[in-house]
PDB file of N, CA and C in Angstrom:
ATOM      1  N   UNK A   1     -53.576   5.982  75.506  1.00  0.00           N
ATOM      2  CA  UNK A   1     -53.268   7.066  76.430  1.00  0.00           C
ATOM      3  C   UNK A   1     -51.973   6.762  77.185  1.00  0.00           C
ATOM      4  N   UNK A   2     -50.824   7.924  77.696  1.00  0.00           N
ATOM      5  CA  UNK A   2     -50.008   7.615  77.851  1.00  0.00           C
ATOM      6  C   UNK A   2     -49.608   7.816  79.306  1.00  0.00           C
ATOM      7  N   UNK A   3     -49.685   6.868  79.940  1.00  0.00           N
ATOM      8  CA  UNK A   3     -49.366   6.694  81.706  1.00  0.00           C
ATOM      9  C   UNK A   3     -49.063   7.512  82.424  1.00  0.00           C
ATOM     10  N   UNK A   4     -48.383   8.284  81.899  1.00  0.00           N
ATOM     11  CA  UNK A   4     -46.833   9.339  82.429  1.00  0.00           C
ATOM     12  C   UNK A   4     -47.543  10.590  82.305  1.00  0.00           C
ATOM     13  N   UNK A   5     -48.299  11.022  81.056  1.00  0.00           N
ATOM     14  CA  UNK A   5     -48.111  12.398  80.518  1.00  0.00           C
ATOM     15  C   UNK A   5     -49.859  12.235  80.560  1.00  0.00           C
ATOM     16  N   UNK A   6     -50.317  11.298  80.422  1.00  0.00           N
ATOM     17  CA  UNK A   6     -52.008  11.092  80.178  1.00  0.00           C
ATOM     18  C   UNK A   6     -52.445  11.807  78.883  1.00  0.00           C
ATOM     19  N   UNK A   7     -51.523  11.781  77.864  1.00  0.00           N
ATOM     20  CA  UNK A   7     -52.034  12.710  76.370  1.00  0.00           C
ATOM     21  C   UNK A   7     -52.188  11.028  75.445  1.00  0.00           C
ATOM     22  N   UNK A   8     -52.746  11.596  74.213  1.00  0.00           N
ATOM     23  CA  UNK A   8     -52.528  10.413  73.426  1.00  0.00           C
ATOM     24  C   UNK A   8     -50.693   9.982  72.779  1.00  0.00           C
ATOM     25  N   UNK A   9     -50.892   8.815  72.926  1.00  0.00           N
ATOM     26  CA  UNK A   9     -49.808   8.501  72.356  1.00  0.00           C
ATOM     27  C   UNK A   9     -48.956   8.845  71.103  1.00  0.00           C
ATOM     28  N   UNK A  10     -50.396   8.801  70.051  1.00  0.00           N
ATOM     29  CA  UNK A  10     -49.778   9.171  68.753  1.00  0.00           C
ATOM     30  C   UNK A  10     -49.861  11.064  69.075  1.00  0.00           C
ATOM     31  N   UNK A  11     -50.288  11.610  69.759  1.00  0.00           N
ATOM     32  CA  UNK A  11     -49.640  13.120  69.909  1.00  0.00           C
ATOM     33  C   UNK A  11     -48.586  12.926  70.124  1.00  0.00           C
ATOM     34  N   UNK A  12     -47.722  11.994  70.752  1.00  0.00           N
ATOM     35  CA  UNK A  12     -46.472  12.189  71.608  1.00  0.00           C
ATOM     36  C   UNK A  12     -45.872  12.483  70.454  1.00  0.00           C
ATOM     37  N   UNK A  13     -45.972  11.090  69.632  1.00  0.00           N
ATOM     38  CA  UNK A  13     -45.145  10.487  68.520  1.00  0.00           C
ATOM     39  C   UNK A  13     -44.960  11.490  67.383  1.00  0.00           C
ATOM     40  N   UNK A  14     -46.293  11.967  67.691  1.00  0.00           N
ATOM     41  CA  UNK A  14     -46.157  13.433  66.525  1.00  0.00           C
ATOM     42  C   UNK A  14     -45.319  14.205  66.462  1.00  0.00           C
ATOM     43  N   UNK A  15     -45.333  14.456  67.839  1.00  0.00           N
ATOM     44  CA  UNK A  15     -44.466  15.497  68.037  1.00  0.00           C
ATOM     45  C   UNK A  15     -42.928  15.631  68.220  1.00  0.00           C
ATOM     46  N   UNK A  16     -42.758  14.143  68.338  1.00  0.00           N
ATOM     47  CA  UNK A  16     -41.295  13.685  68.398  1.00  0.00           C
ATOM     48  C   UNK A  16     -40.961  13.268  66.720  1.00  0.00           C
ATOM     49  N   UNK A  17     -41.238  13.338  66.117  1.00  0.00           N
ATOM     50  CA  UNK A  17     -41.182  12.512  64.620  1.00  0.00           C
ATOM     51  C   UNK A  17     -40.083  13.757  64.146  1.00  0.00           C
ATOM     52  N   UNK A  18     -40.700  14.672  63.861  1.00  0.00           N
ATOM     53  CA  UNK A  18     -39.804  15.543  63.008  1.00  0.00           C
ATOM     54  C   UNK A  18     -38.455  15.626  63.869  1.00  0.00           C
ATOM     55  N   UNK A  19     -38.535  15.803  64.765  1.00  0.00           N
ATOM     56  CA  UNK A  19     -36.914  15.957  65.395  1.00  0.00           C
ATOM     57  C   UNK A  19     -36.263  14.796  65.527  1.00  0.00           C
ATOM     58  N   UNK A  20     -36.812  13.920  65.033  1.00  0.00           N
ATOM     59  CA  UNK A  20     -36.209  12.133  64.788  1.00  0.00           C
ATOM     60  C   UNK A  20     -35.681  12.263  63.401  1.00  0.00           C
ATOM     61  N   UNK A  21     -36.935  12.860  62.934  1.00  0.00           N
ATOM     62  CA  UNK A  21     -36.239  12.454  61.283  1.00  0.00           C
ATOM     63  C   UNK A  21     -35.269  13.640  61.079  1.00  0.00           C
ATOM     64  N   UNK A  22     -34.995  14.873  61.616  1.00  0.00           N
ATOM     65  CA  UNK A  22     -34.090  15.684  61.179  1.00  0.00           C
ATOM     66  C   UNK A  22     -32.662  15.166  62.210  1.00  0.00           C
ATOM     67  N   UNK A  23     -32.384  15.033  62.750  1.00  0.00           N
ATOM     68  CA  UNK A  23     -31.224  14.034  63.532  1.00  0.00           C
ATOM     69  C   UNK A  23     -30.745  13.085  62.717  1.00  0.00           C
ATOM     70  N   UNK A  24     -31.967  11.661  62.221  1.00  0.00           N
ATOM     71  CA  UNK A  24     -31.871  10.725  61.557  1.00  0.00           C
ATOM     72  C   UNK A  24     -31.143  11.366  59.940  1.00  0.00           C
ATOM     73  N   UNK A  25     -31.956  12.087  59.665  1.00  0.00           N
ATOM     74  CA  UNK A  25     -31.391  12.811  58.328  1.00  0.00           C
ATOM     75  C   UNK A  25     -29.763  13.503  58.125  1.00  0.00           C
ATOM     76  N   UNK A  26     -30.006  14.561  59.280  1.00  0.00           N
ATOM     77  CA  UNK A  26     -28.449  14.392  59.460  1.00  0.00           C
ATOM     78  C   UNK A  26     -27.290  13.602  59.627  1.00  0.00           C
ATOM     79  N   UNK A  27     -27.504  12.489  60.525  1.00  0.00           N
ATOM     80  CA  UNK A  27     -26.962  11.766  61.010  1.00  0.00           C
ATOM     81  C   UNK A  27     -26.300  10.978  59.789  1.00  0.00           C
ATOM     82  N   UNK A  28     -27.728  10.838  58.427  1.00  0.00           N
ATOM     83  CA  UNK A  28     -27.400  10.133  57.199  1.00  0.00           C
ATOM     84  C   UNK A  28     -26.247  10.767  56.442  1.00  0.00           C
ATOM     85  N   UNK A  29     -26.646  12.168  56.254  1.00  0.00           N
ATOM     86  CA  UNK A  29     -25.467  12.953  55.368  1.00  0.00           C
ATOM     87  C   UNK A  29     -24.292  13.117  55.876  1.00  0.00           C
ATOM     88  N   UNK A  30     -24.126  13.162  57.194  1.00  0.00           N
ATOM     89  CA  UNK A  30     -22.993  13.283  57.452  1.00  0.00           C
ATOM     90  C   UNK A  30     -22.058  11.876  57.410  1.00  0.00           C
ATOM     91  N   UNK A  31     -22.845  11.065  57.838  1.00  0.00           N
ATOM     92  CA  UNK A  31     -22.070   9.817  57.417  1.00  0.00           C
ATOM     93  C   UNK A  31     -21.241   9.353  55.877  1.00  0.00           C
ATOM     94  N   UNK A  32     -22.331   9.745  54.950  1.00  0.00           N
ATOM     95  CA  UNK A  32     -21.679   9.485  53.594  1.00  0.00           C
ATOM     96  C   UNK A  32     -21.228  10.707  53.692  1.00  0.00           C
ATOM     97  N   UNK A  33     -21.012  11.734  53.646  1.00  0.00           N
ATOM     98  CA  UNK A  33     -20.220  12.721  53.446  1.00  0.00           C
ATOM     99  C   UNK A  33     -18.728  12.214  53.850  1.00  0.00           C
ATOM    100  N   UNK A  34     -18.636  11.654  55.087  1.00  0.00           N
ATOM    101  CA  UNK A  34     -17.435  11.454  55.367  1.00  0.00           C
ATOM    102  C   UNK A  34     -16.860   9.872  55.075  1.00  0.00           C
ATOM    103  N   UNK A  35     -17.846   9.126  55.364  1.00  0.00           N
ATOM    104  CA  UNK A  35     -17.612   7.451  55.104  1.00  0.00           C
ATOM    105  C   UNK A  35     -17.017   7.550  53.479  1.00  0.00           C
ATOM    106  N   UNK A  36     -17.929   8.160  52.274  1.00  0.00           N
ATOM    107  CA  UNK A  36     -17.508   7.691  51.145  1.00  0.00           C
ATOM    108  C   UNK A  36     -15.886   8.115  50.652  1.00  0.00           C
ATOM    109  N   UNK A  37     -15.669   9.314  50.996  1.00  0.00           N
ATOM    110  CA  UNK A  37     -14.096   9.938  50.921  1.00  0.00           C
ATOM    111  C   UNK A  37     -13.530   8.904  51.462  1.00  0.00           C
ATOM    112  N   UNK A  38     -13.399   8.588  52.209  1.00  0.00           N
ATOM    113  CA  UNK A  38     -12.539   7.897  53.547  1.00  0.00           C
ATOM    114  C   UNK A  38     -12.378   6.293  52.390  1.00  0.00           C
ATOM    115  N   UNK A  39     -13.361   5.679  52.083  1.00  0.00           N
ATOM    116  CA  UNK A  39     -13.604   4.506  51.707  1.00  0.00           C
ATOM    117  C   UNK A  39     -12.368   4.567  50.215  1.00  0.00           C
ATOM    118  N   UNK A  40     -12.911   5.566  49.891  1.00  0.00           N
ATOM    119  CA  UNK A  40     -12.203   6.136  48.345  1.00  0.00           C
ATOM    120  C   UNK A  40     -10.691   5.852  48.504  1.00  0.00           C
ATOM    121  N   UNK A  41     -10.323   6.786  49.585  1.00  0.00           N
ATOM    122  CA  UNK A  41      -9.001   6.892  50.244  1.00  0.00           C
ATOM    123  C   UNK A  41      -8.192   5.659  50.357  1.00  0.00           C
ATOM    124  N   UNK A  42      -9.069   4.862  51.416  1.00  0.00           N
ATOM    125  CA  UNK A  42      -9.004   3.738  51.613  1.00  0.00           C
ATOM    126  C   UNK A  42      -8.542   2.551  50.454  1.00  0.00           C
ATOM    127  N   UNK A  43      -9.348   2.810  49.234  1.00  0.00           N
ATOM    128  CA  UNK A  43      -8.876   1.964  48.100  1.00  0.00           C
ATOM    129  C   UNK A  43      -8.223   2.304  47.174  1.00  0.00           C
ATOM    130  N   UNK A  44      -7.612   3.516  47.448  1.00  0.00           N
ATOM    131  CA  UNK A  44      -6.301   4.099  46.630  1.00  0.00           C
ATOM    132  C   UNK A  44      -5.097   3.719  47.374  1.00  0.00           C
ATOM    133  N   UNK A  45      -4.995   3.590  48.812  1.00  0.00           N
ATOM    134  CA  UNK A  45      -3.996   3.788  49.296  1.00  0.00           C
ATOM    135  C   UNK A  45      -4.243   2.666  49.941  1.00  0.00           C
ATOM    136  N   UNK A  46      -4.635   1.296  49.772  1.00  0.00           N
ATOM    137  CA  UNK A  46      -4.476   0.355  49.950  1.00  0.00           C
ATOM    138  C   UNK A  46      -3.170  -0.249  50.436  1.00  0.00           C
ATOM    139  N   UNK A  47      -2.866  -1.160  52.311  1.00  0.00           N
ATOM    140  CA  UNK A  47      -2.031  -1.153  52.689  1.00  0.00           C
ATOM    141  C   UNK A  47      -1.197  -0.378  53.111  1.00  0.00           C
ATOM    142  N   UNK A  48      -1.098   1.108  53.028  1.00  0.00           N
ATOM    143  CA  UNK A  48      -0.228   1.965  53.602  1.00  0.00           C
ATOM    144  C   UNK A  48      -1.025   2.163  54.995  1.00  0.00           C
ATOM    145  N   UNK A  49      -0.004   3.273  55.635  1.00  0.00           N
ATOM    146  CA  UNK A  49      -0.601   3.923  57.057  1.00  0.00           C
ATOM    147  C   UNK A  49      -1.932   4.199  57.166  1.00  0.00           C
ATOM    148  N   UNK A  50      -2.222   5.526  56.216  1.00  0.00           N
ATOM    149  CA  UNK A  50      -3.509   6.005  56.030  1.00  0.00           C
ATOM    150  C   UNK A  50      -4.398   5.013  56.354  1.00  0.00           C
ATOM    151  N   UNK A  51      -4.688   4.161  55.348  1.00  0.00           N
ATOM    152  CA  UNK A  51      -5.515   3.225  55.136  1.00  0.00           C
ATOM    153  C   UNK A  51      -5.589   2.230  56.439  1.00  0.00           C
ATOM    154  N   UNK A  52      -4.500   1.704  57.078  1.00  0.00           N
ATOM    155  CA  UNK A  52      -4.920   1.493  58.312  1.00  0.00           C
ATOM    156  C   UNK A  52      -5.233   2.423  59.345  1.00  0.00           C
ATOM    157  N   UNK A  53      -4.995   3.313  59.346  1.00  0.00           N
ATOM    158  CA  UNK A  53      -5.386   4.554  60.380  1.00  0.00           C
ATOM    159  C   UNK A  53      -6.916   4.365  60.540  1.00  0.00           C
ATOM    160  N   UNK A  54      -7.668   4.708  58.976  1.00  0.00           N
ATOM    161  CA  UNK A  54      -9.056   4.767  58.582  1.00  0.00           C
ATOM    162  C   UNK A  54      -9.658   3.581  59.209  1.00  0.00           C
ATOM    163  N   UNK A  55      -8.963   2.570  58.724  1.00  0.00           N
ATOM    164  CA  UNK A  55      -9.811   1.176  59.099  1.00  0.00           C
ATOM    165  C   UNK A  55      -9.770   0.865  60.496  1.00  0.00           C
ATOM    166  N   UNK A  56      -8.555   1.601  61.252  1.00  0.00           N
ATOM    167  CA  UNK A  56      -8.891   1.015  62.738  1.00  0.00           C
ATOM    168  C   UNK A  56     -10.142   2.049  63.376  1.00  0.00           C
ATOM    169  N   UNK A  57     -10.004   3.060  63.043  1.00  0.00           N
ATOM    170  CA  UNK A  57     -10.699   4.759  63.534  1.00  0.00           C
ATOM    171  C   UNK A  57     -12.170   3.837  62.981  1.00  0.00           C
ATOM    172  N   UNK A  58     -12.272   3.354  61.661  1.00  0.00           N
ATOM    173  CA  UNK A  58     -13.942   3.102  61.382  1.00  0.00           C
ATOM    174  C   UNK A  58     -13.955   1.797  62.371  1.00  0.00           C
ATOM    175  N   UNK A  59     -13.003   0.828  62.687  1.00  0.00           N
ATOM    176  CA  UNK A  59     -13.879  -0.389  63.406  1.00  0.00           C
ATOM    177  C   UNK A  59     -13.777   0.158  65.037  1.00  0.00           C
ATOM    178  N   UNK A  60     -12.977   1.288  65.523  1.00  0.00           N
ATOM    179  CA  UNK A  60     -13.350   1.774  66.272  1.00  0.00           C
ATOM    180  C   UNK A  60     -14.711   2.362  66.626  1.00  0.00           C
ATOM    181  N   UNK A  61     -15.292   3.336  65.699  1.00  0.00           N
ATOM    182  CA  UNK A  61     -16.804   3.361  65.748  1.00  0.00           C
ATOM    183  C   UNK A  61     -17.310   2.758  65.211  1.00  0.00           C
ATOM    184  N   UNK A  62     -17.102   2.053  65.167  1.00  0.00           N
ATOM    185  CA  UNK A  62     -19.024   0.629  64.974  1.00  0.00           C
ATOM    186  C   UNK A  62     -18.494   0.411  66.227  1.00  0.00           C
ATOM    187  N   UNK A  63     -17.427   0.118  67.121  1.00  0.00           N
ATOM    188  CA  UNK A  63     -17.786  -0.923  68.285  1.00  0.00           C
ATOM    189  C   UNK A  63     -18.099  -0.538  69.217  1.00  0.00           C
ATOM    190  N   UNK A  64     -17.785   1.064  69.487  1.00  0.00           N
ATOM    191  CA  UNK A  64     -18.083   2.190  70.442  1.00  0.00           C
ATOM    192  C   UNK A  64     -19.877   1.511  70.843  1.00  0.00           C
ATOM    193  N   UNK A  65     -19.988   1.460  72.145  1.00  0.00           N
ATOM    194  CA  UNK A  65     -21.734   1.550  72.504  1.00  0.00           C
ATOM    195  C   UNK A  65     -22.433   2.468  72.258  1.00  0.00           C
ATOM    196  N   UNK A  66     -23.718   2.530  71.355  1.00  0.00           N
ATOM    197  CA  UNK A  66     -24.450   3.892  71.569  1.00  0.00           C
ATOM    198  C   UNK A  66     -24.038   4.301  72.498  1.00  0.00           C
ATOM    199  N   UNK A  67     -25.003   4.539  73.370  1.00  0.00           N
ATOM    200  CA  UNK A  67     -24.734   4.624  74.958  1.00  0.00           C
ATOM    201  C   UNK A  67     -23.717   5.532  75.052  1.00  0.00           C
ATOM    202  N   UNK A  68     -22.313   5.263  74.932  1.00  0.00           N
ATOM    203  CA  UNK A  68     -21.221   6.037  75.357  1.00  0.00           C
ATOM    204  C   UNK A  68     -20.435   7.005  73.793  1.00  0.00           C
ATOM    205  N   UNK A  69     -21.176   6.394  72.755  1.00  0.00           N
ATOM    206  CA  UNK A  69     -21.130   7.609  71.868  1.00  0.00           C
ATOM    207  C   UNK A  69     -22.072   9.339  72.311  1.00  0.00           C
ATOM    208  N   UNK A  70     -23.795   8.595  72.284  1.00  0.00           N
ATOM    209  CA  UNK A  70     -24.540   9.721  72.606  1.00  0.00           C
ATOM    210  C   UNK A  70     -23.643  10.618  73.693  1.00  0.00           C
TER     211      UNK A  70
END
């Protein structure tokens, strides 16, 4: 039972699941949608601008905090 709300827990969870996994799901496609082009890019044009542009912009987001992405 849940402290806050006094329902069962796994109701909560229920009810939060699908809007986890459709976020999570999105979150997936859009990533390879754009990561795999980019990567492609990336190993054609090896050493030019582009290719560093990409690589600083991607180690830019991984280092970003959740937190201040959300």
């Amino acid at each position: 039972m849940s402290i806050v709300r006094g329902t069962s827990v796994a109701e909560d969870l229920a009810r939060a699941l699908p809007v986890t996994l459709y976020y999570g799901l999105t979150a997936f496609i859009f990533a390879h949608l754009i990561g795999i082009p980019m990567g492609i890019v990336c190993a054609i044009r090896r050493g030019k601008w582009l290719d560093s542009t990409i690589t600083a912009l991607a180690n830019v987001g991984m280092t970003v905090p959740v937190f201040w992405l959300g």
